[in-house]
PDB file of N, CA and C in Angstrom:
ATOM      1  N   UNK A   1      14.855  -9.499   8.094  1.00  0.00           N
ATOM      2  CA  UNK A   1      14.261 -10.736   7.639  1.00  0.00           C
ATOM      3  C   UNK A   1      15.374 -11.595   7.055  1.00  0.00           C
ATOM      4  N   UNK A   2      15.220 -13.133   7.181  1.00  0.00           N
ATOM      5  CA  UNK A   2      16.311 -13.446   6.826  1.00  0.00           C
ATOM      6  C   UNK A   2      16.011 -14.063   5.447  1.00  0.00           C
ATOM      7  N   UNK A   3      17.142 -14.290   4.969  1.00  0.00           N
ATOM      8  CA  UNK A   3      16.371 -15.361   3.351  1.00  0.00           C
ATOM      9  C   UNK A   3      15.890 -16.267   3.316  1.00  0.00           C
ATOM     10  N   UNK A   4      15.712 -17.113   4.370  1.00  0.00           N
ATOM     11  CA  UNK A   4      14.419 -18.168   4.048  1.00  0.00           C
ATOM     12  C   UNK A   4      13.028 -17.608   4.340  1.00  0.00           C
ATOM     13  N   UNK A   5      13.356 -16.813   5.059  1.00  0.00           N
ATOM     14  CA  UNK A   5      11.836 -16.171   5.257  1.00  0.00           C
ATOM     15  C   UNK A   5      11.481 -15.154   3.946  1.00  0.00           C
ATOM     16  N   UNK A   6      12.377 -14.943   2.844  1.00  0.00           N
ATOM     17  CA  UNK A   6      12.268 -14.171   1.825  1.00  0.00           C
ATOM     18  C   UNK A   6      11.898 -15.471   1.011  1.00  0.00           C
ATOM     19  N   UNK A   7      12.657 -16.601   0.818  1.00  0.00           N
ATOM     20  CA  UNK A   7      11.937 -17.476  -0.054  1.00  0.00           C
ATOM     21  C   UNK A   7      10.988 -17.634   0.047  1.00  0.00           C
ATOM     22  N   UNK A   8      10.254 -18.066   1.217  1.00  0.00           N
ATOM     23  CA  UNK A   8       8.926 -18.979   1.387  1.00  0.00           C
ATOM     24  C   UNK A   8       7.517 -17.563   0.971  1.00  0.00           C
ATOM     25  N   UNK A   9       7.828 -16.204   0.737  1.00  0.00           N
ATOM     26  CA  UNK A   9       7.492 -15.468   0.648  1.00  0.00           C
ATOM     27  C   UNK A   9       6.914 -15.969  -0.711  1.00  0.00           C
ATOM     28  N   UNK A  10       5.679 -15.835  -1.123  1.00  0.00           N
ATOM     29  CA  UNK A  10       5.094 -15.587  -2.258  1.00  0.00           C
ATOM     30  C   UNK A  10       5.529 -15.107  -3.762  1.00  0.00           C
ATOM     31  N   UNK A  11       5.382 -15.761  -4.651  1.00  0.00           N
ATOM     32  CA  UNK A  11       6.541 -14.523  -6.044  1.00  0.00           C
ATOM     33  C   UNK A  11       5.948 -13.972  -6.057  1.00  0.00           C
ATOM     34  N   UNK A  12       4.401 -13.777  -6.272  1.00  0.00           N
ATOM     35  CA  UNK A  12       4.072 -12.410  -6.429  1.00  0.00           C
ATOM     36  C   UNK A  12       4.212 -10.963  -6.028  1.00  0.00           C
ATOM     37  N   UNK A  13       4.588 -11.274  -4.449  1.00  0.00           N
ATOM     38  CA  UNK A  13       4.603 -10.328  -3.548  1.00  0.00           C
ATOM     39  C   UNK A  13       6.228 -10.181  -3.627  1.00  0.00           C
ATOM     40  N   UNK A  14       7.319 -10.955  -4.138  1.00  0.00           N
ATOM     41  CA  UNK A  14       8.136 -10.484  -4.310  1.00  0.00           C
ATOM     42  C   UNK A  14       8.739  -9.903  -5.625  1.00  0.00           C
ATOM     43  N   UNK A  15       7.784 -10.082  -6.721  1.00  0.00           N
ATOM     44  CA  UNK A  15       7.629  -9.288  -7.956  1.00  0.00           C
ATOM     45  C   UNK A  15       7.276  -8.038  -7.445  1.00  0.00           C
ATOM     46  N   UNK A  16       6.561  -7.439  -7.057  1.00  0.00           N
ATOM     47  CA  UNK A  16       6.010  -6.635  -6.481  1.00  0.00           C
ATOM     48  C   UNK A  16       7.008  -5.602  -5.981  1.00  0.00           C
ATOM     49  N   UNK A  17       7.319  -6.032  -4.632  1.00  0.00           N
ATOM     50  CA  UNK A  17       8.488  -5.549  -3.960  1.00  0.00           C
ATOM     51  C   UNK A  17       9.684  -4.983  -5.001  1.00  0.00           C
ATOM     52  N   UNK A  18      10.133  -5.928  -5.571  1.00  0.00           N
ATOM     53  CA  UNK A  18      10.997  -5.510  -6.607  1.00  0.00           C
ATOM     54  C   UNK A  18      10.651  -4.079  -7.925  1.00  0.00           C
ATOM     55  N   UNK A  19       9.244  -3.790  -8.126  1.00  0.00           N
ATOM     56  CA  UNK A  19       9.205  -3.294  -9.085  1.00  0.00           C
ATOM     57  C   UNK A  19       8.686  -1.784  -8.156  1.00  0.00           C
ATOM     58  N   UNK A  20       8.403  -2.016  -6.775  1.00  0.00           N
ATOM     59  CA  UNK A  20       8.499  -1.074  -6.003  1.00  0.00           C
ATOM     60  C   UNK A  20       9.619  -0.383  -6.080  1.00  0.00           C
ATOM     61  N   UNK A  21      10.735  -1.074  -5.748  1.00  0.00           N
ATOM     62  CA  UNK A  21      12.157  -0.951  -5.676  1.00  0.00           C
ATOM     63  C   UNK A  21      12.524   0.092  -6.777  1.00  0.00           C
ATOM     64  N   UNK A  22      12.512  -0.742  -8.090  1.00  0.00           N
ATOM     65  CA  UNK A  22      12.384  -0.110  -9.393  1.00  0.00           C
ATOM     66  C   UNK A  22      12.174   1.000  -9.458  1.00  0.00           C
ATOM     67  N   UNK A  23      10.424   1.301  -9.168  1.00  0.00           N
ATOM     68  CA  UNK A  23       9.778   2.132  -9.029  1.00  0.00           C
ATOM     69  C   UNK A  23      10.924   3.506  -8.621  1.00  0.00           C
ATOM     70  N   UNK A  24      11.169   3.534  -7.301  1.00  0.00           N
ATOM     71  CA  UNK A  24      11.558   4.360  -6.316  1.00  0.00           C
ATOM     72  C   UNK A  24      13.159   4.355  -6.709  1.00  0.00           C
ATOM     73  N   UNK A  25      13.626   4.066  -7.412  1.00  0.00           N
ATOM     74  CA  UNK A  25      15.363   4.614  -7.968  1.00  0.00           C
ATOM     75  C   UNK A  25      14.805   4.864  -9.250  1.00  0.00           C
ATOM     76  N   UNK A  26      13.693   4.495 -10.218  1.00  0.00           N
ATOM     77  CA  UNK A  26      13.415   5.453 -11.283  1.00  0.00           C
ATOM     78  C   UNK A  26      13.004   7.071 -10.828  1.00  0.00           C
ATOM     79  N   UNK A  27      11.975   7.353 -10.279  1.00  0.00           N
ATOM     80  CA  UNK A  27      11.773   8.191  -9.600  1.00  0.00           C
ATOM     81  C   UNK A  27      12.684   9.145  -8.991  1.00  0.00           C
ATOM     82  N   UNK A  28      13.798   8.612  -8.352  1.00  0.00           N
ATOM     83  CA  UNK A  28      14.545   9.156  -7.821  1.00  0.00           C
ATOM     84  C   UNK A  28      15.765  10.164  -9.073  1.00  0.00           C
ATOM     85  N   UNK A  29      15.886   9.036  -9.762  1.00  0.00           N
ATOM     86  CA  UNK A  29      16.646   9.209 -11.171  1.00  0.00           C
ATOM     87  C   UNK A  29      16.292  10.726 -12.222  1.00  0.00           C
ATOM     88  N   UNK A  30      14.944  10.265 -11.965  1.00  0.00           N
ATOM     89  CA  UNK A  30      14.170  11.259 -12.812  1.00  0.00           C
ATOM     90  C   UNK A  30      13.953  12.942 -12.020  1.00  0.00           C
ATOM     91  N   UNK A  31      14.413  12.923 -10.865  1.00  0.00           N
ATOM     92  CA  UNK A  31      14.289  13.927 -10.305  1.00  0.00           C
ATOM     93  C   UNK A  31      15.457  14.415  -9.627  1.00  0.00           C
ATOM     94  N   UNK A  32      16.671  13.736 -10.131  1.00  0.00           N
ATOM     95  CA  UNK A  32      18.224  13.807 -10.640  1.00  0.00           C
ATOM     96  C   UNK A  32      18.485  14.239  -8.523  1.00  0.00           C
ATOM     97  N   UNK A  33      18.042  13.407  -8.192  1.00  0.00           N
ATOM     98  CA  UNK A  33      18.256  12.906  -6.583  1.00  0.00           C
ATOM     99  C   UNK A  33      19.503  12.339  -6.211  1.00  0.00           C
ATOM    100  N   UNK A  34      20.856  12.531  -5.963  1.00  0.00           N
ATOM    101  CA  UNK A  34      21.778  11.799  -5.751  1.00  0.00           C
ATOM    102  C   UNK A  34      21.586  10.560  -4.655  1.00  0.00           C
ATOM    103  N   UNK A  35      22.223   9.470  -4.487  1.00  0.00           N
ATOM    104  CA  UNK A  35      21.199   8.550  -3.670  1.00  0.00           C
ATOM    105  C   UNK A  35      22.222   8.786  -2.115  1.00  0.00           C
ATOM    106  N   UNK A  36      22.980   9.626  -2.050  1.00  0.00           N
ATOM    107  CA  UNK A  36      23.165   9.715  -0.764  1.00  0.00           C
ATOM    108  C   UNK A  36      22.653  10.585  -0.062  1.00  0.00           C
ATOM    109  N   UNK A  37      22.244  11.890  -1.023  1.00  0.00           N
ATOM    110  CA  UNK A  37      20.997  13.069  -0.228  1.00  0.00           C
ATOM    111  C   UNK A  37      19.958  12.335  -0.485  1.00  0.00           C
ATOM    112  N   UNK A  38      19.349  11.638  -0.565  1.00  0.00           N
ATOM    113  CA  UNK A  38      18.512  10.721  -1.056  1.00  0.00           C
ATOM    114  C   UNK A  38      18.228   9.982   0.294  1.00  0.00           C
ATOM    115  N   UNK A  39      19.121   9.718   0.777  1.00  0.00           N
ATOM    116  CA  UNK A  39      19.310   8.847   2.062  1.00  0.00           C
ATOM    117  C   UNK A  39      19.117   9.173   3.225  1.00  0.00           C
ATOM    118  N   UNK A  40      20.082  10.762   3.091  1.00  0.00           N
ATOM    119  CA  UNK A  40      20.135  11.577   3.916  1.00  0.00           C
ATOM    120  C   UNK A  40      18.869  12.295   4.562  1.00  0.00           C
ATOM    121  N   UNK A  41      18.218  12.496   3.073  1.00  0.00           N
ATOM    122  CA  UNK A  41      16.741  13.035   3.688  1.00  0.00           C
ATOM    123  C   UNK A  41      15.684  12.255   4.412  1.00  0.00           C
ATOM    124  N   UNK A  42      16.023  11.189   3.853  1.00  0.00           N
ATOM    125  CA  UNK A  42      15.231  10.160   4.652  1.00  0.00           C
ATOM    126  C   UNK A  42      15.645   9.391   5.847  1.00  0.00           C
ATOM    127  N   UNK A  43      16.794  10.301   6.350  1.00  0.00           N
ATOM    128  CA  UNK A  43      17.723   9.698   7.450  1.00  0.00           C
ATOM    129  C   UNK A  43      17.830   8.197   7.503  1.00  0.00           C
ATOM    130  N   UNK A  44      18.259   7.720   6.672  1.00  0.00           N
ATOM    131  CA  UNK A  44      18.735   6.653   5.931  1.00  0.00           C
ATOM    132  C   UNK A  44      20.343   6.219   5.932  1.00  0.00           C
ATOM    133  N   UNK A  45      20.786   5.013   6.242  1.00  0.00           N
ATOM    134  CA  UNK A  45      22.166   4.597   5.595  1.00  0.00           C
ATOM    135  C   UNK A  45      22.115   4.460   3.691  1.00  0.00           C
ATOM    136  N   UNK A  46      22.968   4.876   3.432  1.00  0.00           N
ATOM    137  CA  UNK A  46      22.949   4.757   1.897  1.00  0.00           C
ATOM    138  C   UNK A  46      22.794   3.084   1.509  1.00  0.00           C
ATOM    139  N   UNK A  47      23.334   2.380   2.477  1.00  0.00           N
ATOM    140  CA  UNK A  47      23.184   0.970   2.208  1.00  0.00           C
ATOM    141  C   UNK A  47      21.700   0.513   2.541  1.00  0.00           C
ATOM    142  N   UNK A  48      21.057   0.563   3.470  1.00  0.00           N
ATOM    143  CA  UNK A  48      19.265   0.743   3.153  1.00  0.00           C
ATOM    144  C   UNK A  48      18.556   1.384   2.357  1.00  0.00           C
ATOM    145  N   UNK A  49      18.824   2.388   1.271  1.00  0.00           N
ATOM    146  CA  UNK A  49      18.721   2.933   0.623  1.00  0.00           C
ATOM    147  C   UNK A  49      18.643   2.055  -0.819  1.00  0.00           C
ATOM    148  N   UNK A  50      19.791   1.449  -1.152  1.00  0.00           N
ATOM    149  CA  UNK A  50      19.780   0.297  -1.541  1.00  0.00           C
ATOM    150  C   UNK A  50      19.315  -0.761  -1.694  1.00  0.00           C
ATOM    151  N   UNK A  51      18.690  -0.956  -0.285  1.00  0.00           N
ATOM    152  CA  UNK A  51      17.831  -2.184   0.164  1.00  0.00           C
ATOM    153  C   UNK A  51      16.952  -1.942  -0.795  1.00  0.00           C
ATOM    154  N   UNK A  52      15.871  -0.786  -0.528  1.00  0.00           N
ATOM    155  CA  UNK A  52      14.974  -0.085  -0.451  1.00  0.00           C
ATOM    156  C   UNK A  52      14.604  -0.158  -2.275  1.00  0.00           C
ATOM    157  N   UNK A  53      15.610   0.412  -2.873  1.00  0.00           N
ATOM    158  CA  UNK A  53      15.664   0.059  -4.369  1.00  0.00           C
ATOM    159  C   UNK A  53      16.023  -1.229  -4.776  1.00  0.00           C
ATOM    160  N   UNK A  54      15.953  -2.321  -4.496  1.00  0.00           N
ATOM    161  CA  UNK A  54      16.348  -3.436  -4.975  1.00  0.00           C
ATOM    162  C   UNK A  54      15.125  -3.730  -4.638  1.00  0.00           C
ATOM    163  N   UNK A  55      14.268  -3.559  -3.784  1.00  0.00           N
ATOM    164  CA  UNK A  55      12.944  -4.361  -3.690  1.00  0.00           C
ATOM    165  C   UNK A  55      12.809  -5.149  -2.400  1.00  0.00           C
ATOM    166  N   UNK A  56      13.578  -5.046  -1.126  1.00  0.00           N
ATOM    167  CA  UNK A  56      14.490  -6.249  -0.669  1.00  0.00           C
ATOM    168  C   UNK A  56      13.021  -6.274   0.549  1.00  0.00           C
ATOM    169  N   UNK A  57      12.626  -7.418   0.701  1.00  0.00           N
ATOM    170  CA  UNK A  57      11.759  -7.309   2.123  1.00  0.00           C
ATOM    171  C   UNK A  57      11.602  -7.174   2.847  1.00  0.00           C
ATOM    172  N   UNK A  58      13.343  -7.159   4.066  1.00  0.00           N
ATOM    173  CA  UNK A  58      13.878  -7.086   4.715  1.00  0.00           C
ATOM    174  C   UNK A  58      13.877  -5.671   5.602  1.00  0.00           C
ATOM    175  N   UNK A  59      13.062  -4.742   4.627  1.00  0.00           N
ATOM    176  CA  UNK A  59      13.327  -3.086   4.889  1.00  0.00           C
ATOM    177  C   UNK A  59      12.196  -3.304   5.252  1.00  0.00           C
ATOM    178  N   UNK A  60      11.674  -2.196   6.315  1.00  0.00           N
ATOM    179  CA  UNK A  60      10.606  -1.822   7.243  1.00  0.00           C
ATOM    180  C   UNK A  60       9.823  -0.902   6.017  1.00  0.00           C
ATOM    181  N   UNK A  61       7.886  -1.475   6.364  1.00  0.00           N
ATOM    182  CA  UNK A  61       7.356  -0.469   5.417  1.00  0.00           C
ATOM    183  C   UNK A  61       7.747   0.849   5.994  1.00  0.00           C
ATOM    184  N   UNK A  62       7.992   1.368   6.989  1.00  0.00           N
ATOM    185  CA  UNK A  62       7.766   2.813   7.572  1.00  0.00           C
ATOM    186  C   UNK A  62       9.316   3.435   6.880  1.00  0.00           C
ATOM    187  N   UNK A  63      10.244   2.345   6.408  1.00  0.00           N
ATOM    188  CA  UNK A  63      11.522   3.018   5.708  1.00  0.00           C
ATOM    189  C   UNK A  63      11.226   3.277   3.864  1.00  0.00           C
ATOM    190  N   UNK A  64      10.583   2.681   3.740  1.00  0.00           N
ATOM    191  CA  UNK A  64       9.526   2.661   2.390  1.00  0.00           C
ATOM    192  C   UNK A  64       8.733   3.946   2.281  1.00  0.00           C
ATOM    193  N   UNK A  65       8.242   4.088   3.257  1.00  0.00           N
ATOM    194  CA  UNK A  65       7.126   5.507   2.981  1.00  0.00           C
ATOM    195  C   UNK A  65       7.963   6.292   3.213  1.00  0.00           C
ATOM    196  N   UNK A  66       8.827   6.721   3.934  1.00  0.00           N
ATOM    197  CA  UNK A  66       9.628   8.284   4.596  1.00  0.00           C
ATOM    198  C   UNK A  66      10.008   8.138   2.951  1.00  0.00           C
ATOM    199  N   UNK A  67      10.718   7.137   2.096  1.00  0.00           N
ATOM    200  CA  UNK A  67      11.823   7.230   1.194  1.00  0.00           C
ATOM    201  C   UNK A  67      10.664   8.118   0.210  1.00  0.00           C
ATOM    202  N   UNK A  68       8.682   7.088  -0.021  1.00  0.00           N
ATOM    203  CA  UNK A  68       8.049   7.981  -0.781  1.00  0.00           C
ATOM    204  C   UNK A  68       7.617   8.858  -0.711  1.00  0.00           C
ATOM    205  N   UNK A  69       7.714   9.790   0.448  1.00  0.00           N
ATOM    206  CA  UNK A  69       7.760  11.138   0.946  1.00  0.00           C
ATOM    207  C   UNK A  69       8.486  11.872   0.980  1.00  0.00           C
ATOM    208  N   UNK A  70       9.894  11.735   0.912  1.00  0.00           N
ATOM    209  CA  UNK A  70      10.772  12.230   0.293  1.00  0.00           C
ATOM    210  C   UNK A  70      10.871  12.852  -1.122  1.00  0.00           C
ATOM    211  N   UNK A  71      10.330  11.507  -1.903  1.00  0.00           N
ATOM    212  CA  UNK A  71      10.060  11.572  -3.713  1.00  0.00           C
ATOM    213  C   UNK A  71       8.715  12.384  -3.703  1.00  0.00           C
ATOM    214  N   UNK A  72       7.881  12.830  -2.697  1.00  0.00           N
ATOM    215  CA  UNK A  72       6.366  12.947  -3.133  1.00  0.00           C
ATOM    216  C   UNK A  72       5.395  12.218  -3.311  1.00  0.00           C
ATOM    217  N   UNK A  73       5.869  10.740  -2.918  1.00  0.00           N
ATOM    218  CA  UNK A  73       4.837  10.090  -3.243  1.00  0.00           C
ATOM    219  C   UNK A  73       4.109   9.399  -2.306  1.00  0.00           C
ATOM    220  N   UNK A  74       4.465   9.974  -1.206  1.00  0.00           N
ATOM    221  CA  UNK A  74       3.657   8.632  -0.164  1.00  0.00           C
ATOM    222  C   UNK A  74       2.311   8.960  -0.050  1.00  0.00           C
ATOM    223  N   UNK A  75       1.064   9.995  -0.609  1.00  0.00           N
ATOM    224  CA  UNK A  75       0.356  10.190  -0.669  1.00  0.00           C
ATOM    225  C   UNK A  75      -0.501   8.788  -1.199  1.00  0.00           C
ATOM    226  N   UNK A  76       0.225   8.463  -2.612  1.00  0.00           N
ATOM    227  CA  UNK A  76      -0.576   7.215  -2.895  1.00  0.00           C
ATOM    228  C   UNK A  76      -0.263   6.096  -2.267  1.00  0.00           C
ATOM    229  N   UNK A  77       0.709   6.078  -1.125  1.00  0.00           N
ATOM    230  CA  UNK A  77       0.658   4.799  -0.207  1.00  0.00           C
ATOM    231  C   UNK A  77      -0.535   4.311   0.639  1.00  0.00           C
ATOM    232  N   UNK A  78      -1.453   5.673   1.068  1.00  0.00           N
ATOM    233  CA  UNK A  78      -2.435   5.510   1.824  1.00  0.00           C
ATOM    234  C   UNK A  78      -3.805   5.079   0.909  1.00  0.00           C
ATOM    235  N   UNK A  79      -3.557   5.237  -0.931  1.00  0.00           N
ATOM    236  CA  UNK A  79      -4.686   4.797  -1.163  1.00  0.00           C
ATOM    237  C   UNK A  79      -4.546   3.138  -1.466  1.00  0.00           C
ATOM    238  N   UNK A  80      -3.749   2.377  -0.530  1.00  0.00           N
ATOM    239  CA  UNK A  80      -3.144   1.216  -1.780  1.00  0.00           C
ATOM    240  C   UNK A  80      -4.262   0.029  -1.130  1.00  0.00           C
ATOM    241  N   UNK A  81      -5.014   0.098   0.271  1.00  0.00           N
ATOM    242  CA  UNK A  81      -5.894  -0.990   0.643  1.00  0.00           C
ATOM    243  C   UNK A  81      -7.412  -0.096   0.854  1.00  0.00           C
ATOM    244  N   UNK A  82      -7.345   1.242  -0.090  1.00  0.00           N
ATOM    245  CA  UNK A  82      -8.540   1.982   0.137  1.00  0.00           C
ATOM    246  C   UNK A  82      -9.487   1.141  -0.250  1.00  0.00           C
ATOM    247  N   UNK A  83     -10.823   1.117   0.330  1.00  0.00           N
ATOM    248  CA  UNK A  83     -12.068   0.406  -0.059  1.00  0.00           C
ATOM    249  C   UNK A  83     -12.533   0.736  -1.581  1.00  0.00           C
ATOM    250  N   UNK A  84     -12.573   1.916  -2.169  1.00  0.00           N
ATOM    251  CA  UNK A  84     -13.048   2.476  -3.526  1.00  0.00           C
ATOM    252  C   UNK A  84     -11.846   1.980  -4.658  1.00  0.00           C
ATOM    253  N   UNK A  85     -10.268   1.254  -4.230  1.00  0.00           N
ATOM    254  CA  UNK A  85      -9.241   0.224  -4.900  1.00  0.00           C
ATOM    255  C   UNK A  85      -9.755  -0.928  -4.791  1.00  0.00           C
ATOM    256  N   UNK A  86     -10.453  -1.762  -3.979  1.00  0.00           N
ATOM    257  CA  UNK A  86     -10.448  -3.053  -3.872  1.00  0.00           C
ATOM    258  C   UNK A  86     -11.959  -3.535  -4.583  1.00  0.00           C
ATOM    259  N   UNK A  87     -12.374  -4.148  -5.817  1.00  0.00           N
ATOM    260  CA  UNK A  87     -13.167  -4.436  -6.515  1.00  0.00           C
ATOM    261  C   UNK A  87     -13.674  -5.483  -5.638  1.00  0.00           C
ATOM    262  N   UNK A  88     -12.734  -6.542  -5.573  1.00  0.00           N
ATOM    263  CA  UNK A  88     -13.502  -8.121  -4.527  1.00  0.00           C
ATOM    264  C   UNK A  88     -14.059  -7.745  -2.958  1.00  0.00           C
ATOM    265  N   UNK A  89     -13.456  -6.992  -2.990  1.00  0.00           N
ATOM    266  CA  UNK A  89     -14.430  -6.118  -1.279  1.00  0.00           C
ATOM    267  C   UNK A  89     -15.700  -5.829  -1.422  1.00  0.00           C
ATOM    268  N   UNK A  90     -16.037  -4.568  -2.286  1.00  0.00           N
ATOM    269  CA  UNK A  90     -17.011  -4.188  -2.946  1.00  0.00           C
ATOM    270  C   UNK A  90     -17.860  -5.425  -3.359  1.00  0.00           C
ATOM    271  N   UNK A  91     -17.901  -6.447  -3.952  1.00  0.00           N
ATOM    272  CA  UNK A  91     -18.450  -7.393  -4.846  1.00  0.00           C
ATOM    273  C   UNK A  91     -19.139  -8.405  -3.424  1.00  0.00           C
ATOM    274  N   UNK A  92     -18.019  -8.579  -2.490  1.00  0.00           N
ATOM    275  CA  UNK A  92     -18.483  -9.264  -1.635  1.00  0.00           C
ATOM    276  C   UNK A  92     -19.469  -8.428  -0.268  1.00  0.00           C
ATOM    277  N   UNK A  93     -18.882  -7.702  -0.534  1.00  0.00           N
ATOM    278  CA  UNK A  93     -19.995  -6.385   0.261  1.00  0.00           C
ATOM    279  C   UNK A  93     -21.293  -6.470  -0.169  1.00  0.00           C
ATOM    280  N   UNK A  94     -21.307  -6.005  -1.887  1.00  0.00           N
ATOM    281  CA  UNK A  94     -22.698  -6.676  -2.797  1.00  0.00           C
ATOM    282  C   UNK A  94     -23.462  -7.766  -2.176  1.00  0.00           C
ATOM    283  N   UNK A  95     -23.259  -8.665  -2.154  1.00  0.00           N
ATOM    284  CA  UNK A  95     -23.369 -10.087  -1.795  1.00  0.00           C
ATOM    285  C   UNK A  95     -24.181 -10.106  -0.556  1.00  0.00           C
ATOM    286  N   UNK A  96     -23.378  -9.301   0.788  1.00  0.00           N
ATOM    287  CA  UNK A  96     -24.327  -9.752   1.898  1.00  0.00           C
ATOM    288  C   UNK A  96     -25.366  -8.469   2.043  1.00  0.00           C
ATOM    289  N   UNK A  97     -26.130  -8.158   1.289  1.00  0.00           N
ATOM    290  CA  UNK A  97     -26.512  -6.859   1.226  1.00  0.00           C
ATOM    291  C   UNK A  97     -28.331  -7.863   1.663  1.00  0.00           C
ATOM    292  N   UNK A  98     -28.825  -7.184   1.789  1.00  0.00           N
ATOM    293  CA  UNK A  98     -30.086  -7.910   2.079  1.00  0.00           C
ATOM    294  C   UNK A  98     -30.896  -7.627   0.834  1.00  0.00           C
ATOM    295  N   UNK A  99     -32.000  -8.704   0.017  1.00  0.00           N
ATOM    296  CA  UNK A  99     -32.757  -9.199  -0.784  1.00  0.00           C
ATOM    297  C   UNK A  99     -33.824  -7.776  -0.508  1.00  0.00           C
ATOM    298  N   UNK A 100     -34.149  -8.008   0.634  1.00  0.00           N
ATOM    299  CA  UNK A 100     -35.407  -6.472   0.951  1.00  0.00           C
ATOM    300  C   UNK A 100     -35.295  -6.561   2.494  1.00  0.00           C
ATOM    301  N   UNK A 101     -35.737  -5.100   2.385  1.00  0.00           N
ATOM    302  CA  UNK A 101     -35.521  -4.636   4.082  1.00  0.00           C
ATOM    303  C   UNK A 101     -37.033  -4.603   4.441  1.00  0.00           C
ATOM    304  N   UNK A 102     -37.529  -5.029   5.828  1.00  0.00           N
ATOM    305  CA  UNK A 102     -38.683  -4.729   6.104  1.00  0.00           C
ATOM    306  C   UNK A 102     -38.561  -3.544   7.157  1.00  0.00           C
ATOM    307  N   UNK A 103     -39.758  -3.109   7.593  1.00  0.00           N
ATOM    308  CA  UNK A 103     -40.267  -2.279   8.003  1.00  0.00           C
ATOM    309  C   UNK A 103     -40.073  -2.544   9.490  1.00  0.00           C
ATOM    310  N   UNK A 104     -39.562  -2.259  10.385  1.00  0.00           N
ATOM    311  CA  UNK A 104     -39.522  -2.799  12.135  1.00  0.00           C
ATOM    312  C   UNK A 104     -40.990  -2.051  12.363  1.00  0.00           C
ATOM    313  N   UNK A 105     -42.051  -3.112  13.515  1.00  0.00           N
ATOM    314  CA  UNK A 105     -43.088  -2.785  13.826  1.00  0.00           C
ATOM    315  C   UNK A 105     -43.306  -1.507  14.463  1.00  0.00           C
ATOM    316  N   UNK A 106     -42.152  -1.099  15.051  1.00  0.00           N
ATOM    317  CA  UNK A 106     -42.211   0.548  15.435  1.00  0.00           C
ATOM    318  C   UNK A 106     -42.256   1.445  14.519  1.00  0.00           C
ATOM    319  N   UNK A 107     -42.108   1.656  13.279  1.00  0.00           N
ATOM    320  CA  UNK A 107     -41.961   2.738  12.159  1.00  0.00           C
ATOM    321  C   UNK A 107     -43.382   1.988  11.098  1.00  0.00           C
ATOM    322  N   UNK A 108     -43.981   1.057  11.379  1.00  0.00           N
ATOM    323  CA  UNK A 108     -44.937   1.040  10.113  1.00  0.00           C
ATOM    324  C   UNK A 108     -46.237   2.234  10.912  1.00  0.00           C
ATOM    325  N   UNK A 109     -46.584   2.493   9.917  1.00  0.00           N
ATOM    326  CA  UNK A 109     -47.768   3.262   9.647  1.00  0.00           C
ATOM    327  C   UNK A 109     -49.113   2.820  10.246  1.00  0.00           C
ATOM    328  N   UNK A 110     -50.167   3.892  11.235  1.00  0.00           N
ATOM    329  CA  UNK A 110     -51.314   3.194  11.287  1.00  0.00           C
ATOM    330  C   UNK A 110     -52.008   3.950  10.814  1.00  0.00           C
ATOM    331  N   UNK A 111     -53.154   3.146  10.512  1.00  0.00           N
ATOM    332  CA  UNK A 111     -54.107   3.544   9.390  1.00  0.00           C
ATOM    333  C   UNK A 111     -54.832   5.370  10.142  1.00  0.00           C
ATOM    334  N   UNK A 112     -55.127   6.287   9.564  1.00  0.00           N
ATOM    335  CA  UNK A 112     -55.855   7.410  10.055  1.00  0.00           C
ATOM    336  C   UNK A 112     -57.049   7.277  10.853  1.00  0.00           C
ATOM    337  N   UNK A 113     -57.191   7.943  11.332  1.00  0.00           N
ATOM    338  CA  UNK A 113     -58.816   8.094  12.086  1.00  0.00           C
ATOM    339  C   UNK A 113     -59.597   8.982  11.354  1.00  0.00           C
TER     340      UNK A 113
END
């Protein structure tokens, strides 16, 4: 990706990215990971590796997950657009839900004999 396509990018989403980044050389730190076996395991250049901890956008998600699978963590990558995470899904789900359901003329009841 090049840097204008990193500017026009959203701050939020590049706050984000960055504290990902963060995230994943704390992590790494804390589990006293040197960052070139670090790299290595994730068959990685040490200089994407880098990327990768700086937050940079430019890196492929699929170089993102091997790195949190490496650390153990890519487990919670798969819950990050789960339906039971997203409150405004749910809410708007609420919403088109129907007032009352009727009965389709094939399933109502006739009276006994």
């Amino acid at each position: 990706m090049n840097k204008n396509a990193t500017f026009s990018m959203p701050i939020p989403v590049r706050r984000a990215l960055r504290k990902l980044g963060r995230d994943i050389h704390d992590a790494r730190m804390r589990r006293r990971i040197p960052a070139a076996v670090l790299a290595e395991r994730a068959s990685i250049s040490r200089t994407t590796l880098v990327k990768v901890e700086k937050g940079e956008a430019g890196v492929s998600i699929g170089i993102y997950a091997t790195v949190l699978f490496v650390l153990g963590l890519v487990d919670r990558l798969g819950e990050l657009a789960d339906v039971r995470n997203d409150p405004r899904g749910l809410e708007l789900d609420e919403e088109r839900l129907p007032q009352r359901i009727r009965r389709s003329s094939s399933t109502k009841r006739t009276p006994d004999k």
